[in-house]
Every structure is written in structure tokens, then in C-alpha cells.
Protein backbone atom coordinates (compact mmCIF):
# COMPACT_ATOMS: atom_id res chain seq x y z
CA UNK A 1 45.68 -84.98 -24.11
CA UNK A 2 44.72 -82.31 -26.98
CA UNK A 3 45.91 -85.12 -29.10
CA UNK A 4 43.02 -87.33 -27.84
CA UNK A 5 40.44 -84.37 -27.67
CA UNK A 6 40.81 -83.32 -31.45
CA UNK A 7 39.78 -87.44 -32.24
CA UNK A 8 36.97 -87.26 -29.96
CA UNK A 9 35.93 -83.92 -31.14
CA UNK A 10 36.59 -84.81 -35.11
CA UNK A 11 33.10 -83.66 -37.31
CA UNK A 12 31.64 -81.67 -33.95
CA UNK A 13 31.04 -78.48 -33.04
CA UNK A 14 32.58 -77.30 -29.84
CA UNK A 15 32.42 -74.35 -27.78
CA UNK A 16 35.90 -73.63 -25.56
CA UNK A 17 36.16 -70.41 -23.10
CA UNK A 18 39.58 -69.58 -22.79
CA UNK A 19 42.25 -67.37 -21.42
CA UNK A 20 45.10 -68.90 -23.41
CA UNK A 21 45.74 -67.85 -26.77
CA UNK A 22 47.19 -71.28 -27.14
CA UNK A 23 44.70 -72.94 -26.24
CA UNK A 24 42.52 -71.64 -29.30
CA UNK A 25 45.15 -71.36 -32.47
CA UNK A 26 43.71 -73.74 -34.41
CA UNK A 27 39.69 -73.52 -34.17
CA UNK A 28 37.98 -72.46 -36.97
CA UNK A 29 36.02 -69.47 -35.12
CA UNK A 30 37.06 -67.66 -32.68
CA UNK A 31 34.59 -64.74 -30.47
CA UNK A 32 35.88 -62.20 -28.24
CA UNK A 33 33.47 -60.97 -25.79
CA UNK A 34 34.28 -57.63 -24.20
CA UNK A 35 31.36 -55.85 -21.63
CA UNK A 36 29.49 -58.55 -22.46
CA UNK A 37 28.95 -57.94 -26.13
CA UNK A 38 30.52 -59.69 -28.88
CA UNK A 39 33.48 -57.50 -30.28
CA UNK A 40 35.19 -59.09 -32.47
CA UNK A 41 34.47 -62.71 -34.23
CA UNK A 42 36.73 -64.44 -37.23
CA UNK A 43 39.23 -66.99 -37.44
CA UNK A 44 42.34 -66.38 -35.55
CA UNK A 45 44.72 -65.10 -38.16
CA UNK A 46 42.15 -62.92 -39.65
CA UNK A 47 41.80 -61.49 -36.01
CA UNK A 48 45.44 -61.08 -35.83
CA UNK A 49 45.91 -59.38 -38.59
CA UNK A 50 43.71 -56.76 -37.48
CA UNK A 51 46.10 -53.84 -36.05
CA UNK A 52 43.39 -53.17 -33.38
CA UNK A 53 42.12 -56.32 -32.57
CA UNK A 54 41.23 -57.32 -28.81
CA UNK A 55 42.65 -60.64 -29.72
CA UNK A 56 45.90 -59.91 -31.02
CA UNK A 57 46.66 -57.39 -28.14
CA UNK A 58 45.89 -60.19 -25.78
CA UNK A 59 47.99 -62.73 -27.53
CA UNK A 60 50.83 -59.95 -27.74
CA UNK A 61 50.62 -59.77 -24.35
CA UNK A 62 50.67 -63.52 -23.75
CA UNK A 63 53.87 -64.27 -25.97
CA UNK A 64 55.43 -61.48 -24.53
CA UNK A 65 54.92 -62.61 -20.79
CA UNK A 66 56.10 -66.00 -21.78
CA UNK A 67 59.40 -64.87 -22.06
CA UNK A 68 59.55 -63.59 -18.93
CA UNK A 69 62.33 -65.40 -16.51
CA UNK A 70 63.42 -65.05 -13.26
């Protein structure tokens, strides 16, 4: 399916809203909205690399859940 997507999006600009981290690794802009006021906007290593970034606590907290097991 995200296969299929990335042809049919090739050359446009899209806007995603997402909860995943996943979801949004490879875009080429990435903006965090906290309160409802842009907090953070960049690509998604630069965000990560931030020690204090909104984004890389959530996808910290992402990887780190997916490793839960039961």
C-alpha cells in the first residue's frame, strides 16, 4: 500500500496528520503542532537530533512501547 501511495504521490505535495512516527520517516518536512501553535518544524532527523525536541520524545516513546510484550 505505501508502496503504491509514494507512485501516486511522486512530484506532489502532500499533507499527512499522524500519530505514528512511522508513518512520517521519510517526508521531507515534518510540523509538530503543540496548543495549537507550530513548535517545532524540520526534517525528521534534524528534529531528532534535537535533545529537546517534541518529536523525538514522541518517537522515543513509540519505539520504546513497541517492545512491549505480553
Amino acid at each position: 500500500m505505501q508502496n503504491a501511495l509514494t507512485r501516486l504521490l511522486a512530484g506532489k505535495t502532500e499533507l499527512v496528520i499522524a500519530h505514528r512516527m512511522r508513518t512520517v520517516e521519510n517526508v521531507d518536512k515534518i510540523v509538530v503542532i503543540s496548543d495549537g501553535r507550530v513548535a517545532e518544524q524540520g526534517k525528521p532527523k534534524e528534529l531528532y537530533e534535537k535533545q529537546d525536541s517534541i518529536y523525538r520524545h514522541i518517537h522515543d516513546l513509540q519505539s520504546s512501547n513497541a517492545k512491549w510484550s505480553i
